[in-house]
C-alpha atoms as a PDB file:
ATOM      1  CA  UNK A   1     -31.145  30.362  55.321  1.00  0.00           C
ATOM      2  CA  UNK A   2     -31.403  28.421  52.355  1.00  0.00           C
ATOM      3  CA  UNK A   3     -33.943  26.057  54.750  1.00  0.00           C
ATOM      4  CA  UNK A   4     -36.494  29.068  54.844  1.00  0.00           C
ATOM      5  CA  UNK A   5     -36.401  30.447  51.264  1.00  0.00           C
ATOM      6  CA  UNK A   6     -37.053  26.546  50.889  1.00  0.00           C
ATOM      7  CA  UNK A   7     -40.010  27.097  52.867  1.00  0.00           C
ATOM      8  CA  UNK A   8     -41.156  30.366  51.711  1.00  0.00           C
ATOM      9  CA  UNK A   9     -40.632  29.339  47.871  1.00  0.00           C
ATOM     10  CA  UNK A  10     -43.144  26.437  48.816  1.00  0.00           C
ATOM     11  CA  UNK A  11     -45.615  28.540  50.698  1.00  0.00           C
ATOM     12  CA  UNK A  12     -45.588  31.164  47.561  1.00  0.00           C
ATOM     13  CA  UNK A  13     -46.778  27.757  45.121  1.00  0.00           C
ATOM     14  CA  UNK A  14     -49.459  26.956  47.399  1.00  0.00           C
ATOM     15  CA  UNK A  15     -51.133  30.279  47.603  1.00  0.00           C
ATOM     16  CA  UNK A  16     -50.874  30.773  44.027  1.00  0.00           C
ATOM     17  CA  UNK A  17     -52.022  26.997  43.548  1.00  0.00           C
ATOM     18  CA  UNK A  18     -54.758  27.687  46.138  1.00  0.00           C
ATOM     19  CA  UNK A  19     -55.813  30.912  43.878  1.00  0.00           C
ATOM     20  CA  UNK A  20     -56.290  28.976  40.727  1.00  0.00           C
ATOM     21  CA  UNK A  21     -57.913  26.387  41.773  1.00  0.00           C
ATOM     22  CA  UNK A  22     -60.568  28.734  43.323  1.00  0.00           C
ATOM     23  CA  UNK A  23     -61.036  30.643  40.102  1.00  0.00           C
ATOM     24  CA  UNK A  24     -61.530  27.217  38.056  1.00  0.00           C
ATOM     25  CA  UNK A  25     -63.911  26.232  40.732  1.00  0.00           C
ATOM     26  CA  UNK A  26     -65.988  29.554  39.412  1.00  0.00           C
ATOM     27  CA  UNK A  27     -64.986  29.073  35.947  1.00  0.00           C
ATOM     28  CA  UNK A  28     -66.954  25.682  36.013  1.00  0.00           C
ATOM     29  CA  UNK A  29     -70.194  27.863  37.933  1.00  0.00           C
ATOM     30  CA  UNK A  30     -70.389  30.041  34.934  1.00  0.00           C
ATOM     31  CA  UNK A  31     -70.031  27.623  31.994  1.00  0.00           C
ATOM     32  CA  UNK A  32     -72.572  25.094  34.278  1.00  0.00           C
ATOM     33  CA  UNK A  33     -74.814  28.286  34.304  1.00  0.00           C
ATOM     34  CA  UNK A  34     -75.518  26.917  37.933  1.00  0.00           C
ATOM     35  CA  UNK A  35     -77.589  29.996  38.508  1.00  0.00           C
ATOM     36  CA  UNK A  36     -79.840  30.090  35.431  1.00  0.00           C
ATOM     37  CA  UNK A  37     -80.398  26.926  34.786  1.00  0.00           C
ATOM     38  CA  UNK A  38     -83.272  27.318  36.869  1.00  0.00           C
ATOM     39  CA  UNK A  39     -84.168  30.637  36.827  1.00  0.00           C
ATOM     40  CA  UNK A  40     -87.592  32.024  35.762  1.00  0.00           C
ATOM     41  CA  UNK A  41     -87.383  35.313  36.523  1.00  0.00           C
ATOM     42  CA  UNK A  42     -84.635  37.500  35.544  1.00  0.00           C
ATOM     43  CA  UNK A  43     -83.231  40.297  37.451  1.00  0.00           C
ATOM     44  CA  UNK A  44     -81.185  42.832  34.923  1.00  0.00           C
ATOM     45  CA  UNK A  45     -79.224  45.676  36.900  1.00  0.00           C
ATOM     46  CA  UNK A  46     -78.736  49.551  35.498  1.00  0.00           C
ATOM     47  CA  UNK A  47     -76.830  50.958  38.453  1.00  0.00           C
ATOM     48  CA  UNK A  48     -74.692  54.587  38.144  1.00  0.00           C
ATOM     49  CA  UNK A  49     -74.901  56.841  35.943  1.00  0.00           C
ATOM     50  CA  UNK A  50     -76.388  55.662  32.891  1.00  0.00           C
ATOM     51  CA  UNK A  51     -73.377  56.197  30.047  1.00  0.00           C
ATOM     52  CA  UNK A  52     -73.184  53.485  27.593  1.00  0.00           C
ATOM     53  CA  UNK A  53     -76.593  51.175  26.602  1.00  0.00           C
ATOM     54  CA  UNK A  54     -74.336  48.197  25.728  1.00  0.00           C
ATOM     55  CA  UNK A  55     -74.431  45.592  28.441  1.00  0.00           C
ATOM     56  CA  UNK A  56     -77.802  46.657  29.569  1.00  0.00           C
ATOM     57  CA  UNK A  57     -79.218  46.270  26.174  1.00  0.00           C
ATOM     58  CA  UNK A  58     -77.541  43.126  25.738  1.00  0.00           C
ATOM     59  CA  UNK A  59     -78.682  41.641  28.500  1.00  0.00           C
ATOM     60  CA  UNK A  60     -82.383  42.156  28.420  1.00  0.00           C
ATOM     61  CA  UNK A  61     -82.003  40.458  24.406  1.00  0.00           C
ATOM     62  CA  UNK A  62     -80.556  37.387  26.115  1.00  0.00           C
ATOM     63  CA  UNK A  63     -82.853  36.674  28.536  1.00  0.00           C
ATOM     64  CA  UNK A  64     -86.068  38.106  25.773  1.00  0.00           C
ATOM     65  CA  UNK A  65     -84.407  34.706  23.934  1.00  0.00           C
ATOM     66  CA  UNK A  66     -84.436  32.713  26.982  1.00  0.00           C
ATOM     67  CA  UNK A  67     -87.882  30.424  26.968  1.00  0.00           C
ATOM     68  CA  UNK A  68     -87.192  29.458  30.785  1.00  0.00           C
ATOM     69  CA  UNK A  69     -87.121  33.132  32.103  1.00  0.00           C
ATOM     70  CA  UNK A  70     -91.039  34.300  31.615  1.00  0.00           C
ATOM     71  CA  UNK A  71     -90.351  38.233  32.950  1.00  0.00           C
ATOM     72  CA  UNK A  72     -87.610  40.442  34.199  1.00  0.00           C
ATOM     73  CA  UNK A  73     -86.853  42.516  36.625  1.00  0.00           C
ATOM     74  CA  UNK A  74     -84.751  45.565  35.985  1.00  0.00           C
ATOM     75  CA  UNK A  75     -83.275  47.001  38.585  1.00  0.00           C
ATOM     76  CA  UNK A  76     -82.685  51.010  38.323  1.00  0.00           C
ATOM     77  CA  UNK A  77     -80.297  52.480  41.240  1.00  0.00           C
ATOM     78  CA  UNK A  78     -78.941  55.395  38.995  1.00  0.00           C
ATOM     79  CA  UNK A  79     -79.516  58.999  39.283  1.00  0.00           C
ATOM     80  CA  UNK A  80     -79.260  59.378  35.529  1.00  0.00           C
ATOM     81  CA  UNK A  81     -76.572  59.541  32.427  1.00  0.00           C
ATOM     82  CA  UNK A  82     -76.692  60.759  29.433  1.00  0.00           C
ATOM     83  CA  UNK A  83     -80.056  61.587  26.552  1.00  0.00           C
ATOM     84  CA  UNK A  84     -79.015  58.601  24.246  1.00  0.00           C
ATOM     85  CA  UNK A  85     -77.972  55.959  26.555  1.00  0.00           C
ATOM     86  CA  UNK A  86     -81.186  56.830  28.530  1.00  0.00           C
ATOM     87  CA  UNK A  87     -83.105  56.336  25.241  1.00  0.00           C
ATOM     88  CA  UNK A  88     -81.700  53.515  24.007  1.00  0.00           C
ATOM     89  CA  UNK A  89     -82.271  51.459  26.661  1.00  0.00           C
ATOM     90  CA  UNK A  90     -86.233  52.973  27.007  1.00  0.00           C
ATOM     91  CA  UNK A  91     -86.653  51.588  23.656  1.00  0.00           C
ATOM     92  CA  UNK A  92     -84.908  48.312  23.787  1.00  0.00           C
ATOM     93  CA  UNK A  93     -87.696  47.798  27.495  1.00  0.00           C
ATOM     94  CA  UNK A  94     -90.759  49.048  25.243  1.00  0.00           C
ATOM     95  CA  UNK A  95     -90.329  46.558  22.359  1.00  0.00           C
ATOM     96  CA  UNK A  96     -89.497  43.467  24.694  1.00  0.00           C
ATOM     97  CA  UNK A  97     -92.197  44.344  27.504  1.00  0.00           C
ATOM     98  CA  UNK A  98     -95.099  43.165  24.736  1.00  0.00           C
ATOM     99  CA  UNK A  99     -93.240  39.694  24.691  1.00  0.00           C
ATOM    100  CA  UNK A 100     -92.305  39.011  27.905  1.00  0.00           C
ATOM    101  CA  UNK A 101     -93.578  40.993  30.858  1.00  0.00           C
ATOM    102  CA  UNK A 102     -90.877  44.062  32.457  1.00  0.00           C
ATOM    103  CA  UNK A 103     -91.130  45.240  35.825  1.00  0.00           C
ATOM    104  CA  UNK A 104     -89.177  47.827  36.548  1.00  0.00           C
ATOM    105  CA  UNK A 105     -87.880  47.799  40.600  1.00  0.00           C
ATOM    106  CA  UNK A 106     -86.664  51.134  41.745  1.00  0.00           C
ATOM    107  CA  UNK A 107     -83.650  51.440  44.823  1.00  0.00           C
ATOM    108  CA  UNK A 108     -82.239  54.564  46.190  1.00  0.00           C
ATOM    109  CA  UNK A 109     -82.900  56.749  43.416  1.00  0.00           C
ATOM    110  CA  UNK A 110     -83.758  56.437  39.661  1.00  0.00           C
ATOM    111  CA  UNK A 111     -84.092  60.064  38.427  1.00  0.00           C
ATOM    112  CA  UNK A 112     -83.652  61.948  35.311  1.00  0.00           C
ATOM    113  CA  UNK A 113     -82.268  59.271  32.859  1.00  0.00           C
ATOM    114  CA  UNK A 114     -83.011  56.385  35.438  1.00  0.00           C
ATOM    115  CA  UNK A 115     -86.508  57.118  35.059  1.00  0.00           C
ATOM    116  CA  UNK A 116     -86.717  57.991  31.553  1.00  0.00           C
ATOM    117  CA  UNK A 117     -85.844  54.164  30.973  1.00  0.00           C
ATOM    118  CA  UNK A 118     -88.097  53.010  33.663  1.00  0.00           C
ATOM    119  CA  UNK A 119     -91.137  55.065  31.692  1.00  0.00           C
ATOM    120  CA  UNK A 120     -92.059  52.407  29.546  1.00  0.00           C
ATOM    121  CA  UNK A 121     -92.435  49.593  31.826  1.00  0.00           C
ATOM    122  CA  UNK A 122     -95.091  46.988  32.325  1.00  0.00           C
ATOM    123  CA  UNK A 123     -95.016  48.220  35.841  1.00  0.00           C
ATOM    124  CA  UNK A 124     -92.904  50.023  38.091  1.00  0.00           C
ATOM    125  CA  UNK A 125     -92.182  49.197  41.481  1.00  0.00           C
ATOM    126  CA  UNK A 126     -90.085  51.912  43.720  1.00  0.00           C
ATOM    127  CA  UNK A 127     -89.282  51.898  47.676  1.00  0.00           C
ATOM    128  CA  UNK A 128     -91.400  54.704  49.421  1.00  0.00           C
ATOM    129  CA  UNK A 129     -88.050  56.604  50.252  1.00  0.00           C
ATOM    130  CA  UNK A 130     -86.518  56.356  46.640  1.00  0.00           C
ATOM    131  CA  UNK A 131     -86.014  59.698  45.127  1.00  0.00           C
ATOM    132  CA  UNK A 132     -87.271  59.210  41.462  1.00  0.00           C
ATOM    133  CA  UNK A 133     -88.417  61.801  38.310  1.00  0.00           C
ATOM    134  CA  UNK A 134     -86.348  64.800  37.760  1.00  0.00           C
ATOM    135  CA  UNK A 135     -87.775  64.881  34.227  1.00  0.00           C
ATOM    136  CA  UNK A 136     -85.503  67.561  32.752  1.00  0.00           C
ATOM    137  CA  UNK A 137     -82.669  68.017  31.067  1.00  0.00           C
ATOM    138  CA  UNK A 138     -79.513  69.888  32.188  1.00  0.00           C
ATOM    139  CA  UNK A 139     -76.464  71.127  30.302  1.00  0.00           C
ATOM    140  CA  UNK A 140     -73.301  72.958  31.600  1.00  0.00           C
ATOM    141  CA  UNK A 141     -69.872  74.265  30.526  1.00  0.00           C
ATOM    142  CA  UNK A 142     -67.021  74.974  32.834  1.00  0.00           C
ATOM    143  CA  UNK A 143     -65.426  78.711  31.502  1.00  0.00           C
ATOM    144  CA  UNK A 144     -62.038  79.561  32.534  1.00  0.00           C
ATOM    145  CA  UNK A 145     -61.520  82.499  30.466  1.00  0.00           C
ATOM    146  CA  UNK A 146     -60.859  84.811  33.426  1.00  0.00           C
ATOM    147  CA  UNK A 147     -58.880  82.963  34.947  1.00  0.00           C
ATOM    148  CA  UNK A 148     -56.282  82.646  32.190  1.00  0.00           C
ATOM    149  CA  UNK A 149     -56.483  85.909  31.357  1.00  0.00           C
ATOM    150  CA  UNK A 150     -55.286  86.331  34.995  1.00  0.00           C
ATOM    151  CA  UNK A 151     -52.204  84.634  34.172  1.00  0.00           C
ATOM    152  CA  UNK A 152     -51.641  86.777  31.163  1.00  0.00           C
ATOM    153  CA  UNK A 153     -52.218  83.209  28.902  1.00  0.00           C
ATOM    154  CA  UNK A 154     -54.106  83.481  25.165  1.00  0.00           C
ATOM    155  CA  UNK A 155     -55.628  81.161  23.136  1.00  0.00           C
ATOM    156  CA  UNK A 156     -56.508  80.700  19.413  1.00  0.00           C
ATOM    157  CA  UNK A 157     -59.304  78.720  17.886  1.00  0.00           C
ATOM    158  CA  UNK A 158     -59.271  78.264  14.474  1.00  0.00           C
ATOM    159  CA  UNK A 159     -63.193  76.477  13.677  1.00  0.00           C
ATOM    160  CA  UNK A 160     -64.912  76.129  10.076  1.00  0.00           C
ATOM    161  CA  UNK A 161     -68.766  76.988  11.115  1.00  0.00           C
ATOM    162  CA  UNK A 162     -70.487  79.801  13.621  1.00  0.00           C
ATOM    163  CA  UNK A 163     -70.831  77.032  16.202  1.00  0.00           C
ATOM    164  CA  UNK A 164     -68.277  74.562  16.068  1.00  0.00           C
ATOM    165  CA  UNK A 165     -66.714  75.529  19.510  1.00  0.00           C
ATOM    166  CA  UNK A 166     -69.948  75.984  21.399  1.00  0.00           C
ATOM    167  CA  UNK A 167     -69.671  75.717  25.032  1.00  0.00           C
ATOM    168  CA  UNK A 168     -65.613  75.810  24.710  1.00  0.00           C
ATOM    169  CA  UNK A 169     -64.446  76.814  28.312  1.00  0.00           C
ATOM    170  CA  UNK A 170     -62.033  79.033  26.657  1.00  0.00           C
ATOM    171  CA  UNK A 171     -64.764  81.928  26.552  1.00  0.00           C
ATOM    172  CA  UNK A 172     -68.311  82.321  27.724  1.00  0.00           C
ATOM    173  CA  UNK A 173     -71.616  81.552  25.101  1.00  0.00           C
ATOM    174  CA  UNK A 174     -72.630  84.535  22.849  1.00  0.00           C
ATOM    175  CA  UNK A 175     -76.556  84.800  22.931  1.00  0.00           C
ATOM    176  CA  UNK A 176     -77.071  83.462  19.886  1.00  0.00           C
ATOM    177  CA  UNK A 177     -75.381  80.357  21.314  1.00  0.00           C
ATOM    178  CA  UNK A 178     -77.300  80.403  24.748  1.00  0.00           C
ATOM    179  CA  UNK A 179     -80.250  80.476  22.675  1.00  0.00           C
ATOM    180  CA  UNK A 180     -79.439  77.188  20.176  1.00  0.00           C
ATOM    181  CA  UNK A 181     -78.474  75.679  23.493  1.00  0.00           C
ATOM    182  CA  UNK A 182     -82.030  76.255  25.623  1.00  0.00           C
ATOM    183  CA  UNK A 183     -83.979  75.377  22.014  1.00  0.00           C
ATOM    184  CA  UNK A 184     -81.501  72.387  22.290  1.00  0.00           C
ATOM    185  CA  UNK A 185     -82.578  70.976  25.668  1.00  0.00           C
ATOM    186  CA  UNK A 186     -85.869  71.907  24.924  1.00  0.00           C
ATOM    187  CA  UNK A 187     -86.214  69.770  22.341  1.00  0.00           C
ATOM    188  CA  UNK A 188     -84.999  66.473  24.470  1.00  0.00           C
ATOM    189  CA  UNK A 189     -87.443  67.806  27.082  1.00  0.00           C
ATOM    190  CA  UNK A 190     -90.484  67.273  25.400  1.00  0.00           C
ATOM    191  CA  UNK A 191     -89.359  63.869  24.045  1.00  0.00           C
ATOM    192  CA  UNK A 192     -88.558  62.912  27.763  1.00  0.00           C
ATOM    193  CA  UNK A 193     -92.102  64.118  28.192  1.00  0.00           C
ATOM    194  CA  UNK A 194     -93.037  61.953  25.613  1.00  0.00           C
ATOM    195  CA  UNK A 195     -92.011  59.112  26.509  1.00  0.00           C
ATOM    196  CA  UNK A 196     -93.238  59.804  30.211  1.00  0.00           C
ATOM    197  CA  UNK A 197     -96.523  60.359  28.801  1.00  0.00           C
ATOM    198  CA  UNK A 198     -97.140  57.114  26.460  1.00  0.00           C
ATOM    199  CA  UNK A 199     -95.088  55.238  28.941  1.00  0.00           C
ATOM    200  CA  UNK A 200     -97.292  55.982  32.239  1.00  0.00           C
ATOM    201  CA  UNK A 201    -100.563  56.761  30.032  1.00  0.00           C
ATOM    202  CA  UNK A 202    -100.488  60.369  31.445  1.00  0.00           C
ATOM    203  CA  UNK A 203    -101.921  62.959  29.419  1.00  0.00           C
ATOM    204  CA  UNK A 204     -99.160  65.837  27.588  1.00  0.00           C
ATOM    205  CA  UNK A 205    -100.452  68.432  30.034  1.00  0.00           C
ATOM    206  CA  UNK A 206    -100.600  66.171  33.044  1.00  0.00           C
ATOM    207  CA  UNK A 207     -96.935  65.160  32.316  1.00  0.00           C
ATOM    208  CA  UNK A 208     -95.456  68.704  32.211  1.00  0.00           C
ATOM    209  CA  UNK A 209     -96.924  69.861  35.146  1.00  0.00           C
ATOM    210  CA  UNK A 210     -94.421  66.832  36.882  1.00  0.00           C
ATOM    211  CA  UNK A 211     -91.366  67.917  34.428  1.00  0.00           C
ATOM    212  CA  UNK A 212     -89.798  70.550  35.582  1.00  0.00           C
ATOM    213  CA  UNK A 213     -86.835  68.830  37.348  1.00  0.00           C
ATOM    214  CA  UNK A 214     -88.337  68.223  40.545  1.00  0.00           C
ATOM    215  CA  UNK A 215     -87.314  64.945  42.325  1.00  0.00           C
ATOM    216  CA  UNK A 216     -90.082  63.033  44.061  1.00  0.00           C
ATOM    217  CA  UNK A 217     -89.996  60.335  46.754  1.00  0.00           C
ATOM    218  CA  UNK A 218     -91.145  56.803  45.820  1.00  0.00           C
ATOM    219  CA  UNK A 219     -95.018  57.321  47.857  1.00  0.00           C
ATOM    220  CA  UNK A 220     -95.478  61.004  46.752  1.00  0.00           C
ATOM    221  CA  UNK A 221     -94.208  58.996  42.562  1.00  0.00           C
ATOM    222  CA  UNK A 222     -97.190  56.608  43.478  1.00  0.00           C
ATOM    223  CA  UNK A 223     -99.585  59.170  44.293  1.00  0.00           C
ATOM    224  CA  UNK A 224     -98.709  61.002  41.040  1.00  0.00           C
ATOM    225  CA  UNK A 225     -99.039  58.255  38.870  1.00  0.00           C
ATOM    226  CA  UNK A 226     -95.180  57.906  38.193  1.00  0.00           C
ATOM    227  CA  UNK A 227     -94.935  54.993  39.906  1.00  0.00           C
ATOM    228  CA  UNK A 228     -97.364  51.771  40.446  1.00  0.00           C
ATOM    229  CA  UNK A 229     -96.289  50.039  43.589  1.00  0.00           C
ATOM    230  CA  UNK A 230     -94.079  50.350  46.733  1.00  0.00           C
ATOM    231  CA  UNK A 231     -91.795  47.672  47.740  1.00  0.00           C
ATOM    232  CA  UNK A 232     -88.672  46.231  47.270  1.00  0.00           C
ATOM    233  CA  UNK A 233     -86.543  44.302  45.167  1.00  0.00           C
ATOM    234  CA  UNK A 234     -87.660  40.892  46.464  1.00  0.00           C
ATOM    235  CA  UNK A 235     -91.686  42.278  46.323  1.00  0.00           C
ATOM    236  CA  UNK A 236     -91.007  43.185  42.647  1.00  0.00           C
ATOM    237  CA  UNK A 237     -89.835  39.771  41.882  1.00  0.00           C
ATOM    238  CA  UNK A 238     -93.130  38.083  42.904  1.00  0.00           C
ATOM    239  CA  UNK A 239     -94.837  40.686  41.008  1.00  0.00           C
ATOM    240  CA  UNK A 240     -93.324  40.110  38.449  1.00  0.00           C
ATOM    241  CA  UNK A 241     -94.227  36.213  38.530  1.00  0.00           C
ATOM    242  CA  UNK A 242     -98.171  36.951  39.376  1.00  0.00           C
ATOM    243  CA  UNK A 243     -97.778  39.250  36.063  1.00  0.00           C
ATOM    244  CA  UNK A 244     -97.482  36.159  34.310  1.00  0.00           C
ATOM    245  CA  UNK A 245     -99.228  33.397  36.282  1.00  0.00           C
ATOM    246  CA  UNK A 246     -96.417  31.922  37.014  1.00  0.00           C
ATOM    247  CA  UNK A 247     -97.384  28.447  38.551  1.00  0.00           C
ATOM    248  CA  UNK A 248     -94.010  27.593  40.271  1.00  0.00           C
ATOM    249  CA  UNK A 249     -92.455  28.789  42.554  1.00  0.00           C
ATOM    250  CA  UNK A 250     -90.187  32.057  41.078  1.00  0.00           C
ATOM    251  CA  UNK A 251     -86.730  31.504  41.495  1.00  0.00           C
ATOM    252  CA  UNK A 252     -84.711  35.077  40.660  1.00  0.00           C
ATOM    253  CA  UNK A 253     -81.874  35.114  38.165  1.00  0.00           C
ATOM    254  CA  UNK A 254     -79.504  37.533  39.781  1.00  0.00           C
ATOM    255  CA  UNK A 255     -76.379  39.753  37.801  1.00  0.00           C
ATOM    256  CA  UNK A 256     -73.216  37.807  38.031  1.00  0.00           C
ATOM    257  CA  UNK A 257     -70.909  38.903  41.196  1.00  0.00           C
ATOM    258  CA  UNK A 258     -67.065  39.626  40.758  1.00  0.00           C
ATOM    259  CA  UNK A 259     -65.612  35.978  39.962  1.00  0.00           C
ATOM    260  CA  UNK A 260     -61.989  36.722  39.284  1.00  0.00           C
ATOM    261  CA  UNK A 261     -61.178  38.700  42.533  1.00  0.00           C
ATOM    262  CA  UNK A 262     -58.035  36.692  43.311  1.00  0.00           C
ATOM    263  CA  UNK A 263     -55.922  37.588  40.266  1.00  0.00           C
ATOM    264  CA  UNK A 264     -57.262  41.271  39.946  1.00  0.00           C
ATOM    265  CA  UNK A 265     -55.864  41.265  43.648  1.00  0.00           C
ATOM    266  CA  UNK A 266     -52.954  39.110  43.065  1.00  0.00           C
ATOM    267  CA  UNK A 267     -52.039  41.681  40.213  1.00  0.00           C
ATOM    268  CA  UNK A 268     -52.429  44.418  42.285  1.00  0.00           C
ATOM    269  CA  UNK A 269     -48.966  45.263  43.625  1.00  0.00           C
ATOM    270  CA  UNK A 270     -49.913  46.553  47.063  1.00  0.00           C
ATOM    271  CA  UNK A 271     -51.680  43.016  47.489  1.00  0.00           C
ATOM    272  CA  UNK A 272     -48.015  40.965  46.432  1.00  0.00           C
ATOM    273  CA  UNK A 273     -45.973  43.309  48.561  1.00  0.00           C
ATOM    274  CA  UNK A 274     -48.284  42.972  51.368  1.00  0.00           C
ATOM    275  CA  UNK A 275     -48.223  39.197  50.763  1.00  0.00           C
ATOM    276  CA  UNK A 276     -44.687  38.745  50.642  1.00  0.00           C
ATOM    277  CA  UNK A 277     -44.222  40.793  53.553  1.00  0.00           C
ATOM    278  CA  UNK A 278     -46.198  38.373  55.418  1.00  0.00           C
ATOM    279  CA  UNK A 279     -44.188  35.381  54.666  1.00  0.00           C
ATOM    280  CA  UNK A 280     -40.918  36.737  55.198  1.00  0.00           C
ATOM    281  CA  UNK A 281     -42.173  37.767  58.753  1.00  0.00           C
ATOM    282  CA  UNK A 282     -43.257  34.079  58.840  1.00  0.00           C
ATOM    283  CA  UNK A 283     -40.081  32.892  58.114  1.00  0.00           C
ATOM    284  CA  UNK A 284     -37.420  35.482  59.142  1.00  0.00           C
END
């Protein structure tokens, strides 16, 4: 007995020896910067729903910096997020794009918010079957006032202002309140109209008659004006390096994958248990 938890105490070292050395061995890949060191064109991901501007934003300012990397490539496979993120990251594309070239490459879908950031672009490139536009804006509110009422429950709201608690599920919106909230979405309408509009050198009225919401496959976004060219990711990237002259060969900086898989699995308990299991039906 004492033989085998010899041998399964040993077993257990290697594996976990075996883990760490694999994660220094991609440690040393991304202080090396193996795959930009010689990278000239740089291929920036937005992909879900567009929340939070951070990483995005900070990522197209490193490689703006980067001398080596003359354009990038963002890559939009998001059906949208929220008015601000959207906006921020729209801006952040239109005052890089007259330093180094933007192309914007388009997968399954980039509507709503996906394409409000794709607007500005030096070009946009989208697959014939992506579903792009939706240029709207949408709000809703969940009410559960019936239901509650149903179980005999009350609420109180105690609020400092007419509006405070607009769109509170607790009750449905007066009319003065449904009003404020279509003047509301109105009002981020037309700048998403805006921006379509400077960004795709459509005229105001041209632009509206495409903004009402409707979604639009990547040929019919062509045909419009919405988009420039169809192809894919890979077809974007030598655009991208004939946007520039580039005179070498272009060699595509792509986001980092997952390097620490092993110890986000190794801390996952199901992963131990299953991995213990295993070695005690090695060595019964």
């Amino acid at each position: 007995m004492a033989n085998n938890t010899g041998r399964l105490y040993k077993s257990f070292i290697i594996l976990l020896l075996l883990g760490i050395f694999i994660e220094l061995g991609a440690l040393v890949s991304i202080f090396r910067g193996d795959d930009e060191r010689n990278g000239n064109i740089a291929v920036v991901e937005v992909a879900g729903p567009i929340e939070d501007s951070k990483d995005t934003i900070k990522r197209l300012k490193k490689y703006e910096d980067n001398e080596k990397v003359k354009a990038i490539v963002v890559r939009v496979n998001s059906p949208g997020g929220t008015v601000g993120a959207s906006q921020e990251i729209h801006d952040e594309i239109l005052r890089i794009k007259d330093k180094k070239k933007i192309i914007v490459s388009m997968g399954d879908v980039a509507a709503s918010g996906g394409y409000y950031l794709s607007a500005p672009a030096n070009k946009i490139v989208a697959n014939p079957g992506t579903l792009t536009g939706s240029i709207g804006v949408i709000a809703t509110y969940f009410v559960v006032d019936d239901l509650l009422r149903k179980f005999h429950l009350k609420w109180e709201v105690i609020q400092a202002g007419k509006m405070k608690d607009i769109g509170s599920p607790l009750r449905s919106l007066t009319a003065d309140e449904k009003l404020f909230l279509k003047q509301l979405t109105e009002d981020m309408h037309n700048q998403f109209i805006e921006a379509v509009s400077k960004g795709r050198n459509l005229s105001i009225e041209k632009t509206k008659e495409l903004a009402d919401g409707r979604i639009f496959s990547g040929k019919q976004a062509q045909e419009l004006g919405l988009v420039d060219e169809l192809g894919s990711l890979e077809f974007a990237i030598q655009l991208a390096a004939r946007e520039v002259n580039l005179k070498e060969k272009p060699k595509a900086i792509y986001p980092p994958e997952e390097k620490f898989g092993f110890f986000k699995n190794f801390s996952d308990r199901t992963f131990f248990r299953r991995g213990l299991q295993v070695l005690f039906q090695q060595y019964p």
